[in-house]
N, C-alpha and C. Protein backbone atom coordinates (compact mmCIF):
# COMPACT_ATOMS: atom_id res chain seq x y z
N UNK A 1 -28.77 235.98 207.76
CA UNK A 1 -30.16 236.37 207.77
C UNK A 1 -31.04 235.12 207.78
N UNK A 2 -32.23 235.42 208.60
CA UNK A 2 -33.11 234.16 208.56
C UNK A 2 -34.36 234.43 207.62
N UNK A 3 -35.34 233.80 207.34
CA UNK A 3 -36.47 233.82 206.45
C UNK A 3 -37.48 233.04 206.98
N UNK A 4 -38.36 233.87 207.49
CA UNK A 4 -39.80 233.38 208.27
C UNK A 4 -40.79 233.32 207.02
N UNK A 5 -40.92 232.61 206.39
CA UNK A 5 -42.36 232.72 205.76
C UNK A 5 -43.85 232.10 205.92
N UNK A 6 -44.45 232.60 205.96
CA UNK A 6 -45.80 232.35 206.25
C UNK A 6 -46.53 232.15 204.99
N UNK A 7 -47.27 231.29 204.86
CA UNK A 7 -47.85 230.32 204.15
C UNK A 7 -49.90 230.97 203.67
N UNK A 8 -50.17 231.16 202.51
CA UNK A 8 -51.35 231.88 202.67
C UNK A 8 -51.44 232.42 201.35
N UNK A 9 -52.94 232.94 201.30
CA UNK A 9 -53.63 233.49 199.82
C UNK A 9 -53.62 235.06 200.10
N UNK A 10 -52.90 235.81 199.25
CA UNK A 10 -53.42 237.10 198.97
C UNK A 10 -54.69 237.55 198.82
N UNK A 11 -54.67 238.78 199.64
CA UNK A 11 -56.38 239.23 199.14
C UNK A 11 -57.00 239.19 200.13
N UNK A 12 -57.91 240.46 200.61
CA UNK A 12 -58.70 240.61 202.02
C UNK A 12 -59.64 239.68 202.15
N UNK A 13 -60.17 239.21 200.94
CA UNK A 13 -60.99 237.61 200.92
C UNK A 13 -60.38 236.97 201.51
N UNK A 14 -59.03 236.71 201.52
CA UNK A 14 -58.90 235.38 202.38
C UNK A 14 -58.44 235.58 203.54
N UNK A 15 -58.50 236.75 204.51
CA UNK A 15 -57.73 237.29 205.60
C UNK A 15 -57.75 236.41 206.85
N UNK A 16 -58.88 235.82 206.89
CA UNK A 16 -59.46 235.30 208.18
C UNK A 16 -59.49 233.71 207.90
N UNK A 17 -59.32 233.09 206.44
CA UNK A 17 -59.33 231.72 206.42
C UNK A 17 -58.26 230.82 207.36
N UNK A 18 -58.43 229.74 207.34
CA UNK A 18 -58.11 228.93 208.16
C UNK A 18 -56.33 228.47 207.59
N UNK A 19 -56.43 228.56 206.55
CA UNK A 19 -55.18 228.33 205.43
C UNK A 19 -54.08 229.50 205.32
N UNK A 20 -54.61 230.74 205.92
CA UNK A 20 -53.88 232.06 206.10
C UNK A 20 -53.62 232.29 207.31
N UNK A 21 -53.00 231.13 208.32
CA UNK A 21 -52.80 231.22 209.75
C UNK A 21 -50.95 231.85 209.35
N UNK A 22 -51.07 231.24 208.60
CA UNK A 22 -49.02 231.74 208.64
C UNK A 22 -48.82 232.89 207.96
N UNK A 23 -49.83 233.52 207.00
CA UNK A 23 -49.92 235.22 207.07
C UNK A 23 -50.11 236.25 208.61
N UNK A 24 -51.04 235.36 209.13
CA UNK A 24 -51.55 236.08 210.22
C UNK A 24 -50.02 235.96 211.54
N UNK A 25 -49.31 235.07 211.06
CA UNK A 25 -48.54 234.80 211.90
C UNK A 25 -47.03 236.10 211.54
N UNK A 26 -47.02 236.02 210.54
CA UNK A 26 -46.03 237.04 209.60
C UNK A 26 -46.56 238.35 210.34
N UNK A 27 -48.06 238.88 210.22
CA UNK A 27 -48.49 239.82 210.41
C UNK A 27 -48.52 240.58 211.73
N UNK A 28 -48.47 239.25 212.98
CA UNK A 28 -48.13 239.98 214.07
C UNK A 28 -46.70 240.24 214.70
N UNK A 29 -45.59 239.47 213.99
CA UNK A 29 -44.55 239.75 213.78
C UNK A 29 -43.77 240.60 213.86
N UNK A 30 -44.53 241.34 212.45
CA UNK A 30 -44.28 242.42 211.85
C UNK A 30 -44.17 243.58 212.81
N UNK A 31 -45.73 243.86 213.38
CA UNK A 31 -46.59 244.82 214.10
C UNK A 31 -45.15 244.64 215.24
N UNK A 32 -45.22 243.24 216.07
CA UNK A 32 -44.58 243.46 217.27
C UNK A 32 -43.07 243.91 217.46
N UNK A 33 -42.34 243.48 216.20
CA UNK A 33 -41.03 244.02 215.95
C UNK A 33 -41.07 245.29 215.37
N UNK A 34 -41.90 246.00 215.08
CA UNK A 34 -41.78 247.22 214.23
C UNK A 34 -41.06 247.30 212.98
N UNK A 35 -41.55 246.18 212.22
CA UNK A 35 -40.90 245.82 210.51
C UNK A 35 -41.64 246.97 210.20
N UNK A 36 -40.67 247.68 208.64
CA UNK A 36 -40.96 248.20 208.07
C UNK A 36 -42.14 247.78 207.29
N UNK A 37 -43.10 248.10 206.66
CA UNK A 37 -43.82 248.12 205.25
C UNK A 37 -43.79 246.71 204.94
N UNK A 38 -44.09 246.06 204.22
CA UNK A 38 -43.92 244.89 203.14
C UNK A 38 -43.91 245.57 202.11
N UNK A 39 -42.81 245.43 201.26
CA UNK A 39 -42.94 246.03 199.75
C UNK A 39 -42.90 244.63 198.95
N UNK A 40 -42.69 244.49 197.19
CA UNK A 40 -43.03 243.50 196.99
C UNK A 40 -41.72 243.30 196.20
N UNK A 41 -41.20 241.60 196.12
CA UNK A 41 -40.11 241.58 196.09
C UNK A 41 -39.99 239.95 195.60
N UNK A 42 -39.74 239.47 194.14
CA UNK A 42 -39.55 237.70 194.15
C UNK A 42 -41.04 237.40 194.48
N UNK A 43 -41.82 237.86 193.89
CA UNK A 43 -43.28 237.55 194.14
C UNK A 43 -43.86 237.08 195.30
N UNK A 44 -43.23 238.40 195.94
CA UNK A 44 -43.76 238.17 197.38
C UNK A 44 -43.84 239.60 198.24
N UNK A 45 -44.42 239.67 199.23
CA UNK A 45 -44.69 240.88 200.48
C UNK A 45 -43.33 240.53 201.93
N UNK A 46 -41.84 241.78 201.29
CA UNK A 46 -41.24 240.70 202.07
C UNK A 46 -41.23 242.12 203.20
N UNK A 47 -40.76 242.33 204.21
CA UNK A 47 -39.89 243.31 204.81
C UNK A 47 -39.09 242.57 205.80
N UNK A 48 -37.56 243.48 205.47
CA UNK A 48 -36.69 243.34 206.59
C UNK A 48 -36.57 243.91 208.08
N UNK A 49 -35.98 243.16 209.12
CA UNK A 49 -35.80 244.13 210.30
C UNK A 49 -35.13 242.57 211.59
N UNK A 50 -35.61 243.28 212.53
CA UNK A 50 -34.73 242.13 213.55
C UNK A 50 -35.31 242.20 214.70
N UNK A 51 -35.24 240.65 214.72
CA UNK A 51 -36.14 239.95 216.42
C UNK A 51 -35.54 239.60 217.15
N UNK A 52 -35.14 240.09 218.15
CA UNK A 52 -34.02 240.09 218.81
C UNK A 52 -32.78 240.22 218.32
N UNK A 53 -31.52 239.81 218.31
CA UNK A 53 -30.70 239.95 217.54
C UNK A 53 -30.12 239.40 216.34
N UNK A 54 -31.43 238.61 215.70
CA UNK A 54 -31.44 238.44 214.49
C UNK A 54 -31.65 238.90 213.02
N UNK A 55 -31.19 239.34 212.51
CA UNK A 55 -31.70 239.70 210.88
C UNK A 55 -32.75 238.85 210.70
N UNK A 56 -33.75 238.96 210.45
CA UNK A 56 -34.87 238.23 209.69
C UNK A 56 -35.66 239.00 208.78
N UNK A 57 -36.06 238.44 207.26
CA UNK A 57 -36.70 238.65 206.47
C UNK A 57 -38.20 237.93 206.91
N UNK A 58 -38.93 239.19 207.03
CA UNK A 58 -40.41 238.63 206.98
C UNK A 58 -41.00 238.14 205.72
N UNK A 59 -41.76 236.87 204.89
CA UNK A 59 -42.10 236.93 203.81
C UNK A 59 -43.59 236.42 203.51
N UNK A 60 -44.36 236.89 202.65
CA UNK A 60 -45.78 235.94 202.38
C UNK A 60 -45.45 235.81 201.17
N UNK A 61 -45.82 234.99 200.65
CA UNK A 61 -45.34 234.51 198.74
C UNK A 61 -46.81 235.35 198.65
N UNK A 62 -47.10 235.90 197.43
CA UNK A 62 -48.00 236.30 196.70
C UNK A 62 -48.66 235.88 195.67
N UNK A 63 -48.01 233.76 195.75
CA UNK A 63 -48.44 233.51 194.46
C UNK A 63 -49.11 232.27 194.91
N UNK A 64 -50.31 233.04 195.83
CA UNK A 64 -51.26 231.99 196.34
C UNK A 64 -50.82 230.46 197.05
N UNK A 65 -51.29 230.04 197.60
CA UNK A 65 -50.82 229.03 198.55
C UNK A 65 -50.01 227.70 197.87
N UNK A 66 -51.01 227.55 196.70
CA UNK A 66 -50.30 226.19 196.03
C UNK A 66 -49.40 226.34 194.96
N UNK A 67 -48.76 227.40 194.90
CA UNK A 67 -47.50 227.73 194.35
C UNK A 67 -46.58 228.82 194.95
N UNK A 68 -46.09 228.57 196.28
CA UNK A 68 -45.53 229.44 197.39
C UNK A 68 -44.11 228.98 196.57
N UNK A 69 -43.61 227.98 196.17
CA UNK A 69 -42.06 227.33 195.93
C UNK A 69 -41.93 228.65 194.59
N UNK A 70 -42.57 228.90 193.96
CA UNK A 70 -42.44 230.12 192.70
C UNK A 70 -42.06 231.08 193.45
N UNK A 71 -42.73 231.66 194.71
CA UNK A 71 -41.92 232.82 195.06
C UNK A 71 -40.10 232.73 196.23
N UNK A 72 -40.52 231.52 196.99
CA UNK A 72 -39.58 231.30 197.78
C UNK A 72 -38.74 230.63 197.06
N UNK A 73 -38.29 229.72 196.29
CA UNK A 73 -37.52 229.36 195.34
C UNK A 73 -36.54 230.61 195.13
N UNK A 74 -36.90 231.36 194.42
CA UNK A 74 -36.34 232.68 193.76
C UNK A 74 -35.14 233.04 195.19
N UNK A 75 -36.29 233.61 195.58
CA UNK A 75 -36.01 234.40 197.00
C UNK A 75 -34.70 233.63 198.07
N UNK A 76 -34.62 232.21 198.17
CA UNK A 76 -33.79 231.57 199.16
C UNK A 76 -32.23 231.68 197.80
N UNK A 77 -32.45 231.20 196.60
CA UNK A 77 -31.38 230.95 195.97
C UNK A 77 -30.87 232.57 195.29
N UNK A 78 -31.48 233.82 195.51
CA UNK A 78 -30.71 234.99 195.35
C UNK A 78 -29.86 235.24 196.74
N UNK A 79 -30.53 235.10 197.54
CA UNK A 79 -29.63 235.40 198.98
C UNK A 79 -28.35 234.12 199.30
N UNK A 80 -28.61 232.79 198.60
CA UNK A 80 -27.64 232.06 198.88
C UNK A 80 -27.72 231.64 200.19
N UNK A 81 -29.40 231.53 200.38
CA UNK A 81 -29.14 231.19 202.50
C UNK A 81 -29.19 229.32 202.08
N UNK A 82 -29.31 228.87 202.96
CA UNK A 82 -29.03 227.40 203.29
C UNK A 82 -30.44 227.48 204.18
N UNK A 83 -31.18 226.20 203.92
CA UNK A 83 -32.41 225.49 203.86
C UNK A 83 -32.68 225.84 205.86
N UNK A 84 -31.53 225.59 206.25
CA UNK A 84 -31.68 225.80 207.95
C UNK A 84 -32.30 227.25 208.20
N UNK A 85 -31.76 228.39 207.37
CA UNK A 85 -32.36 229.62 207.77
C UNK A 85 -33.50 229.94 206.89
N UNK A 86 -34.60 228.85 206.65
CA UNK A 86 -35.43 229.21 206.21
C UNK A 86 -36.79 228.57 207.25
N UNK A 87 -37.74 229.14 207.59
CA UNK A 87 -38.37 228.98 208.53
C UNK A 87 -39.62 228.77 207.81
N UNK A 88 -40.81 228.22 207.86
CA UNK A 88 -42.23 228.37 206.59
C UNK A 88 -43.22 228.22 207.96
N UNK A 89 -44.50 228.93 207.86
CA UNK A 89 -45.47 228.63 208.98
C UNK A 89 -46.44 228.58 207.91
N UNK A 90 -47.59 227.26 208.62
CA UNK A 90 -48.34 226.61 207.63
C UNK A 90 -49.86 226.48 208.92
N UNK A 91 -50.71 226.11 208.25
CA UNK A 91 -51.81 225.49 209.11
C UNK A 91 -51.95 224.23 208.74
N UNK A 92 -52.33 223.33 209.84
CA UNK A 92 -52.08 221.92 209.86
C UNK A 92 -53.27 221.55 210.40
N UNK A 93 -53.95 220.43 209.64
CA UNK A 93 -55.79 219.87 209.50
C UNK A 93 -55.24 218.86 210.64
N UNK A 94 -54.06 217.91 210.38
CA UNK A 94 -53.61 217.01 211.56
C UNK A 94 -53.72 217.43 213.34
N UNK A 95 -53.04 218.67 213.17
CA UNK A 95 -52.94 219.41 214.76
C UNK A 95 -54.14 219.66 215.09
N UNK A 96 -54.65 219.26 216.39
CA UNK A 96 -56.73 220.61 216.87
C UNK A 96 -56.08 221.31 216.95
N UNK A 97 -56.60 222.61 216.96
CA UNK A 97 -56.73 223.64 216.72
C UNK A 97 -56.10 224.68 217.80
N UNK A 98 -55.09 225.22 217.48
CA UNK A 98 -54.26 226.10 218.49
C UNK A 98 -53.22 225.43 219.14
N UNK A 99 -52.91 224.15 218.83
CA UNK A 99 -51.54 223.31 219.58
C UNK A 99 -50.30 223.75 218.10
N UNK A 100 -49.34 223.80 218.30
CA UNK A 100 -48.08 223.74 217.55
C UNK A 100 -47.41 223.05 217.22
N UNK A 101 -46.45 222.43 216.53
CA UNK A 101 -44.92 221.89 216.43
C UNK A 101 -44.17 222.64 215.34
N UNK A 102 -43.12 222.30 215.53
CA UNK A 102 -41.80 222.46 215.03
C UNK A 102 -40.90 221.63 214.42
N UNK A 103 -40.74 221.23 212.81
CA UNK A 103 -39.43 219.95 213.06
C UNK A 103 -39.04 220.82 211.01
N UNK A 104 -37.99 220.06 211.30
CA UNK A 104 -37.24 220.24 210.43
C UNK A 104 -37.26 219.14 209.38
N UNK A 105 -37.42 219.61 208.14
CA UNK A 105 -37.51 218.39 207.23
C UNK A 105 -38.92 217.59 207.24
N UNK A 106 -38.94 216.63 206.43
CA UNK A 106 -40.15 215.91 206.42
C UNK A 106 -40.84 215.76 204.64
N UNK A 107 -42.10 215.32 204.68
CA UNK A 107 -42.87 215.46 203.18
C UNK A 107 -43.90 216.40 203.59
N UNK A 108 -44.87 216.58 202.46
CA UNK A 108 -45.73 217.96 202.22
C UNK A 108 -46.78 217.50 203.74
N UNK A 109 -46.95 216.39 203.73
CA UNK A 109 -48.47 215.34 204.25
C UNK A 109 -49.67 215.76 203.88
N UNK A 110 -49.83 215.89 201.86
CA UNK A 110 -50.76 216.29 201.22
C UNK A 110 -50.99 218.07 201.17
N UNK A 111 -50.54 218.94 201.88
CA UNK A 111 -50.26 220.29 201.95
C UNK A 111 -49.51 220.86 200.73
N UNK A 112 -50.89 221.41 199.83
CA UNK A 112 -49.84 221.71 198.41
C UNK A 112 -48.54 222.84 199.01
N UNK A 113 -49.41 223.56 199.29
CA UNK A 113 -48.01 225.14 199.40
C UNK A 113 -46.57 224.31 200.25
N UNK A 114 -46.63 223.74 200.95
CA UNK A 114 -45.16 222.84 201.30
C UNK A 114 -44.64 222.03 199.87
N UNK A 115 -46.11 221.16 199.16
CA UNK A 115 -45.06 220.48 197.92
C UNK A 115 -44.67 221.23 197.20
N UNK A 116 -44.86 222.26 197.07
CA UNK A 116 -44.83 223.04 195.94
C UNK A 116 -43.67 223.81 196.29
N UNK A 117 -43.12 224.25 197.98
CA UNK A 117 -42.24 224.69 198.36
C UNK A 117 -40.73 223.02 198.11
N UNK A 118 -41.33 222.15 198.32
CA UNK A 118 -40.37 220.62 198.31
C UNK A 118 -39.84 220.45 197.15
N UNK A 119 -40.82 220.46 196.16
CA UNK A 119 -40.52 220.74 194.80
C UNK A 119 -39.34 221.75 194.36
N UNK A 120 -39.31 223.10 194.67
CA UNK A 120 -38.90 224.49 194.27
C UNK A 120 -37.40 224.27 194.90
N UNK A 121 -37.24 223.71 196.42
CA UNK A 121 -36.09 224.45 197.12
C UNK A 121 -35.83 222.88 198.18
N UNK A 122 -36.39 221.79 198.05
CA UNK A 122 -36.07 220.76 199.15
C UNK A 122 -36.69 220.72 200.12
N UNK A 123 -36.43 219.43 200.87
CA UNK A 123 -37.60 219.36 202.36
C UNK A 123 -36.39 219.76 203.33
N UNK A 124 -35.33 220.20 203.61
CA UNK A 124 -34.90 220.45 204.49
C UNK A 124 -35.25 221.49 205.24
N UNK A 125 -36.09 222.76 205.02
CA UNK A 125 -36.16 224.02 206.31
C UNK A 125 -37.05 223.37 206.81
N UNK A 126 -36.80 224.45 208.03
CA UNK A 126 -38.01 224.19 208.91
C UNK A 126 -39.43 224.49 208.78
N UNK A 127 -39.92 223.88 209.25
CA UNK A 127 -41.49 223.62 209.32
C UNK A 127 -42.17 223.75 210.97
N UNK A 128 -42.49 225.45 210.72
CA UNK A 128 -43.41 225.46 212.09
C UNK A 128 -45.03 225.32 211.91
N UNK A 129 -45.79 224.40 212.29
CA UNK A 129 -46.93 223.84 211.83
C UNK A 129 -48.54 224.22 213.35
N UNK A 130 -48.76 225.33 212.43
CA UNK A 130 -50.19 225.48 213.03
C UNK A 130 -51.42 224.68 213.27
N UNK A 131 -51.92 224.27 214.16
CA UNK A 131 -53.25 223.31 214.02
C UNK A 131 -54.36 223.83 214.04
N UNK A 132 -55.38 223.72 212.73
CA UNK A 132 -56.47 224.36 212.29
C UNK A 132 -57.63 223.26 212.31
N UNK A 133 -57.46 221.93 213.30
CA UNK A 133 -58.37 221.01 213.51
C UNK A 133 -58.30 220.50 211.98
N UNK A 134 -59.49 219.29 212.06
CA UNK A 134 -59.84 218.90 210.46
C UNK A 134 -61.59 218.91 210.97
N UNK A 135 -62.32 219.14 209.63
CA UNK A 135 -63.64 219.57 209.80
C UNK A 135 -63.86 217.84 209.61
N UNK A 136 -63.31 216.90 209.71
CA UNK A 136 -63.90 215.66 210.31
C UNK A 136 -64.37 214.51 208.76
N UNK A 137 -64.30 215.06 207.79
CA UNK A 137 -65.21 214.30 206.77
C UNK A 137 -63.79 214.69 205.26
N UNK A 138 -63.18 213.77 204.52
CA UNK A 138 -62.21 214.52 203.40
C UNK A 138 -63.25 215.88 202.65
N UNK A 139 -64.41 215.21 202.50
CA UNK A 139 -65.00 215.90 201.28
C UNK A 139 -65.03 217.40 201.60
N UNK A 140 -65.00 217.93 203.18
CA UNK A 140 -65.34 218.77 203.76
C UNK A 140 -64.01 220.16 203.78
N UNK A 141 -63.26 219.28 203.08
CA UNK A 141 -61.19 220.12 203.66
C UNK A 141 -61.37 221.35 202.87
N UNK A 142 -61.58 221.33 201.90
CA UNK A 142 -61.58 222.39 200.73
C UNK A 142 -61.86 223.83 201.48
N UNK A 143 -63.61 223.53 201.60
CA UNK A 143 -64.31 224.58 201.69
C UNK A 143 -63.80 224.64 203.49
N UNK A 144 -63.50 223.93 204.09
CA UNK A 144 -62.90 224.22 205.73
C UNK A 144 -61.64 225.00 205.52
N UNK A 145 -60.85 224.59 204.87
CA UNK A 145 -59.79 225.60 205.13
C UNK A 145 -59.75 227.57 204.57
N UNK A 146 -60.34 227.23 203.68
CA UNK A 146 -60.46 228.33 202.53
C UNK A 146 -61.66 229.37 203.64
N UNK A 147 -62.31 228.58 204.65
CA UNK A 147 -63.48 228.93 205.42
C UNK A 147 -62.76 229.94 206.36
N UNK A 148 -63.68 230.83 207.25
CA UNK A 148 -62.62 231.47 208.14
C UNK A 148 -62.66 230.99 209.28
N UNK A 149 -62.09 231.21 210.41
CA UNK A 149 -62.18 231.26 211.87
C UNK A 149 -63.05 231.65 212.59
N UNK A 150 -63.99 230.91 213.08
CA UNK A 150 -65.26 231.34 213.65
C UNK A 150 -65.06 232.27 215.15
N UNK A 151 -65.65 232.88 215.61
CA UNK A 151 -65.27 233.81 216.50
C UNK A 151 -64.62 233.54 217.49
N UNK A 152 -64.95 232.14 218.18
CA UNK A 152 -64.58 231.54 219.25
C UNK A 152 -63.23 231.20 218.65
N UNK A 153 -62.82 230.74 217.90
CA UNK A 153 -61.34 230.49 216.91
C UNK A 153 -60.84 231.94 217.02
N UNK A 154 -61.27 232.97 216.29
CA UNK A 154 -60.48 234.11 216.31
C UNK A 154 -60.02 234.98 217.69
N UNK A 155 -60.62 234.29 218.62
CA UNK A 155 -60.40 234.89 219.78
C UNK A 155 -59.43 233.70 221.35
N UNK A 156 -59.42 232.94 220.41
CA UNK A 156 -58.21 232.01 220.47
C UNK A 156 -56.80 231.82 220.03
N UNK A 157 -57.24 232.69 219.23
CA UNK A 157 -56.09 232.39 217.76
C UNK A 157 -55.00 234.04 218.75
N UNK A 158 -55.73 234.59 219.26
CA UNK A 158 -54.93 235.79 219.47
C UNK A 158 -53.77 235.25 220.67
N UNK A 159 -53.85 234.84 222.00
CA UNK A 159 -52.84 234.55 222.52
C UNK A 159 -51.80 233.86 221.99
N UNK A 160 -52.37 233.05 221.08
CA UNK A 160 -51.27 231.87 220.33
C UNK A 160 -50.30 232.52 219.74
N UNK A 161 -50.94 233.97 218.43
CA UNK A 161 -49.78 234.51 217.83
C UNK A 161 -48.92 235.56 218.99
N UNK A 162 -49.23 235.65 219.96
CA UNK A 162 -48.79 236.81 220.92
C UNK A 162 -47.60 236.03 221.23
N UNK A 163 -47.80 234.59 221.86
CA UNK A 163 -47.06 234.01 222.19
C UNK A 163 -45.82 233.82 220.98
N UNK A 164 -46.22 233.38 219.91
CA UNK A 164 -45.40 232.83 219.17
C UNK A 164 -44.51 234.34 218.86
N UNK A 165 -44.90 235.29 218.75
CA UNK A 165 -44.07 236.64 218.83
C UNK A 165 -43.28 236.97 219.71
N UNK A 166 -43.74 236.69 221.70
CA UNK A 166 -42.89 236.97 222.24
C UNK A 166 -41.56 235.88 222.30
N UNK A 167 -42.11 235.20 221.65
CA UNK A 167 -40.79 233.60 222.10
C UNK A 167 -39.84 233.66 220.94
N UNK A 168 -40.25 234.66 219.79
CA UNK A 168 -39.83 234.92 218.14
C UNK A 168 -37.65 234.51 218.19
N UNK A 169 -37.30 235.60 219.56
CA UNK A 169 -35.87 235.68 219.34
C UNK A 169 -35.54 234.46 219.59
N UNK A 170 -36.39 233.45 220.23
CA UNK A 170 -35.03 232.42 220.81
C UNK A 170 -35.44 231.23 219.51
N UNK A 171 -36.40 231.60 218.57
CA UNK A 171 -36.52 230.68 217.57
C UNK A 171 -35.07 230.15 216.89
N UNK A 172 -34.57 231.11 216.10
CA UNK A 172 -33.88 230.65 215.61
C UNK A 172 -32.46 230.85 216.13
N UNK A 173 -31.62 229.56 215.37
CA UNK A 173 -30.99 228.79 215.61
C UNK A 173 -30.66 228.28 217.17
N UNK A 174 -32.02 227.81 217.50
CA UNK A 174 -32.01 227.52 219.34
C UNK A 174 -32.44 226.11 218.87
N UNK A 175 -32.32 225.31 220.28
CA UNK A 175 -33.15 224.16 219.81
C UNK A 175 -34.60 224.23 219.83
N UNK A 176 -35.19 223.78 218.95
CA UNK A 176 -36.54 223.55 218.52
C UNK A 176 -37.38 223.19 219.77
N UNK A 177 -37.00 221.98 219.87
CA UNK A 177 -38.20 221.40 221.50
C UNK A 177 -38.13 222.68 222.54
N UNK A 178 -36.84 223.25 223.11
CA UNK A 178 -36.80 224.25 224.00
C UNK A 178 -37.95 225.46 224.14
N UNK A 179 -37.54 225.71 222.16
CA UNK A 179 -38.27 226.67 221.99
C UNK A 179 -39.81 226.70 221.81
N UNK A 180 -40.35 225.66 221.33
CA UNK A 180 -41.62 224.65 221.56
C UNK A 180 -41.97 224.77 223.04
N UNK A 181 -41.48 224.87 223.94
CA UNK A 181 -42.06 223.99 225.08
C UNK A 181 -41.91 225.74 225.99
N UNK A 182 -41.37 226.62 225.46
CA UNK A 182 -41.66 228.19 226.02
C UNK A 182 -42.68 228.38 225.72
N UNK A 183 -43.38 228.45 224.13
CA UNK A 183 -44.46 228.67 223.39
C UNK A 183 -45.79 227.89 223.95
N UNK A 184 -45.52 226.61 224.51
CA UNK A 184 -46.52 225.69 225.11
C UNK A 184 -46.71 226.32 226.71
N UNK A 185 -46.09 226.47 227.40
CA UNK A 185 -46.08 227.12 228.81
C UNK A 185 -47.27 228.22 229.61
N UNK A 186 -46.51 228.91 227.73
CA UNK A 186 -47.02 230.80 228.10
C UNK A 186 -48.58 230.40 227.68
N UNK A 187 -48.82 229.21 227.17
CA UNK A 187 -50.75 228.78 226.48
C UNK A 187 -51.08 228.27 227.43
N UNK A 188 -50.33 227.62 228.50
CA UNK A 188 -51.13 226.81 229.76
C UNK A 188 -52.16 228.25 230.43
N UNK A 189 -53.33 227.54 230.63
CA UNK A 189 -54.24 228.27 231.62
C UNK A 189 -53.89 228.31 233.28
């Protein structure tokens, strides 16, 4: 079994923030594979089902962004999976806005909900990393991320997760760049 988790704050307050791109990413997932429900499970919204011919656990931790390692911690060391079948989607101030990567391993690069995941369970899973721009100024990060997606963003933001859904089966255990560079293709204009 694999473990997609998406990275994000509970609560219809934060539905649309910039920091809840890897909920939103979980969420179309869900919809496009026909996952059951999210019930709640290891302090989290998980449901099972399969993307292509994978088992995958869909998951959002429920214990707010900067302590995601409290719920995924639990969750990776009851199942006994290994750090490779764990997948985390995050939004990234580094990336503009709507480009992707993929890599495995690494440090937080100041991103609590990753230290807090580094901390809990190791830097080895993967790390698929959303780009949510940076609002340009440090003082400004707080209230930018926590901020939502302005319309022109939210109506951007939709091909990206379409894409990243239809390309979902060859994610895992494929190579990364391959699967990167399908996801980059289907965004060319």
């Amino acid at each position: 079994m694999f473990v997609l988790a998406g990275l994000g704050n509970v609560g219809p307050q934060y539905a649309l923030n910039r920091h809840n791109v890897g909920f939103m990413v979980v969420d179309t997932l869900a919809q496009s594979y026909r996952f059951p429900d999210f019930k709640v499970k290891f302090h989290s919204l998980v449901s099972e089902g399969m993307i292509g011919p994978h088992k995958v656990m869909l998951c959002k931790p429920a214990t707010f962004m900067n302590r995601s390692g409290q719920a995924l911690g639990p969750l990776m060391h009851f199942y006994k999976l290994p750090l490779d079948n764990l997948y985390v989607v995050h939004d990234d101030l580094d990336l503009s806005f709507g480009r992707i990567k993929i890599k495995q391993g690494g440090g937080s690069g100041g991103h609590k909900g990753l230290g807090s995941l580094d901390q809990a369970i190791g830097q080895d899973y993967w790390r698929l990393r959303v780009g949510i721009g940076h609002p340009g100024h440090a003082d400004a990060v707080s209230a930018y991320v926590l901020g939502n997606f302005n319309g022109h963003e939210q109506k951007e933001l939709i091909p990206l997760l379409t894409s990243i859904a239809e390309w979902s089966p060859e994610l895992f255990g494929c190579n990364p760049a391959v699967w990167l560079n399908q996801v980059s293709q289907r965004l060319k204009p």
